[in-house]
Protein backbone atom coordinates (compact mmCIF):
# COMPACT_ATOMS: atom_id res chain seq x y z
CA UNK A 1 -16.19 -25.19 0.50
CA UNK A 2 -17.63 -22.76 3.58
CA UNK A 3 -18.97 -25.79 5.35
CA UNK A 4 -16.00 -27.70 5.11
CA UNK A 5 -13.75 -25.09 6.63
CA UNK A 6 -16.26 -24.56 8.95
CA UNK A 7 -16.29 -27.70 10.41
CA UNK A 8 -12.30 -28.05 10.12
CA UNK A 9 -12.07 -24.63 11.69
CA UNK A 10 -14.41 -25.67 15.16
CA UNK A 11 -12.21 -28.69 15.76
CA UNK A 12 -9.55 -26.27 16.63
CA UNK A 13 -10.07 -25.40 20.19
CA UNK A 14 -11.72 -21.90 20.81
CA UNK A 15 -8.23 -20.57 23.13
CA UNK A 16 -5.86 -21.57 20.27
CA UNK A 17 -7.69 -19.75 17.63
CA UNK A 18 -8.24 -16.67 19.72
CA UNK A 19 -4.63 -16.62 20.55
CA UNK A 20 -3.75 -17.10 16.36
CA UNK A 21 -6.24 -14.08 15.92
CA UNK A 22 -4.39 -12.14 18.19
CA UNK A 23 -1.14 -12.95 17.32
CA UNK A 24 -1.89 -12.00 13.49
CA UNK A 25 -3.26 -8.79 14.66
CA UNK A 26 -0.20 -7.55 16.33
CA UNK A 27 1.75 -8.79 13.48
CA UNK A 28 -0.44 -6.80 10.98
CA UNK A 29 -0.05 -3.82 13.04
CA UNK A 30 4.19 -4.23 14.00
CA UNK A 31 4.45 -4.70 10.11
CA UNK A 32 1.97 -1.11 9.23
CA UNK A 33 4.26 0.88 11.81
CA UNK A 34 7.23 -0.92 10.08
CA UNK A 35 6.20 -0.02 6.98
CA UNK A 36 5.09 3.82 7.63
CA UNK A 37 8.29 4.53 9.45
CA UNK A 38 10.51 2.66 6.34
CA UNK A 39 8.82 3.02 3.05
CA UNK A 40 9.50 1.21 0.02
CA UNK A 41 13.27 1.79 -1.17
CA UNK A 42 16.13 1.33 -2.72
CA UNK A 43 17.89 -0.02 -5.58
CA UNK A 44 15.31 0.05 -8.56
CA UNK A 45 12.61 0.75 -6.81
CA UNK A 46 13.57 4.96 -5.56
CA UNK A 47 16.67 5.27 -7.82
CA UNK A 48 15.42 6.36 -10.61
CA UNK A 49 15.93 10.01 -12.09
CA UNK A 50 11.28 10.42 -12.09
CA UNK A 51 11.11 9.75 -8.30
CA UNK A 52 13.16 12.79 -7.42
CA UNK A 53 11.92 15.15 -9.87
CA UNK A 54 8.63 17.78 -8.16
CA UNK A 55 5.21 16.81 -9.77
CA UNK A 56 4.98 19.84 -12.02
CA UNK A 57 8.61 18.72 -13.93
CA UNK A 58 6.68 15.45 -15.43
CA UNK A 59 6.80 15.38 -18.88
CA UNK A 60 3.84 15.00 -20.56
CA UNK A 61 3.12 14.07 -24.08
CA UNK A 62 0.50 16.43 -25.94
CA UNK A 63 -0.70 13.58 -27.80
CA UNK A 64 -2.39 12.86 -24.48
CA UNK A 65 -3.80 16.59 -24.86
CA UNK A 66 -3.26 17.43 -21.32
CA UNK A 67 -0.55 19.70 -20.37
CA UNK A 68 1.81 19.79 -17.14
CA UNK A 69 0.32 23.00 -15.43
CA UNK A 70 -3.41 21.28 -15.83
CA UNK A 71 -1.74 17.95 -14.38
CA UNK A 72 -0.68 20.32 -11.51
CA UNK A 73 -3.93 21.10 -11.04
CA UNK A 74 -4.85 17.98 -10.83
CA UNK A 75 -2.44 16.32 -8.30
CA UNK A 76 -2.82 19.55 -5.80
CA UNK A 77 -6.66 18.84 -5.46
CA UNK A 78 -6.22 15.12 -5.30
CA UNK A 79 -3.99 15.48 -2.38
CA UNK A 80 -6.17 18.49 -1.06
């Protein structure tokens, strides 16, 4: 399959394919700063009664033998 693309890829002229590399990069970058400037909400995704709740409210089962305050542990060294 490699050689095939290969070959299909070189018969596209060097200028066009920088300018398509170029073009995707900006996009990838416009749609990152997009992104980190409007997260991920809304309806069903934000809305529900979990999201707004602080870490240490999480119900946890004890079947799972872990309880909330080790949990809290947990998530303060994970994000440091």
């Amino acid at each position: 399959m490699a050689p095939f693309f290969d070959d299909l890829l070189k018969k596209i002229p060097f200028k066009a394919r920088f300018a398509a590399c170029v073009i995707l990069v900006v996009l990838f970058c416009c749609d990152a700063i997009y992104s980190k400037a409007n997260p991920n909400q809304g309806k069903g995704i934000t809305d529900y009664a979990a999201y707004n709740l602080p870490f240490h409210r999480v119900v946890v089962s004890e079947e799972l033998g872990v309880r909330s305050e080790e949990l809290l542990l947990l998530h303060s060294d994970i994000l440091g």
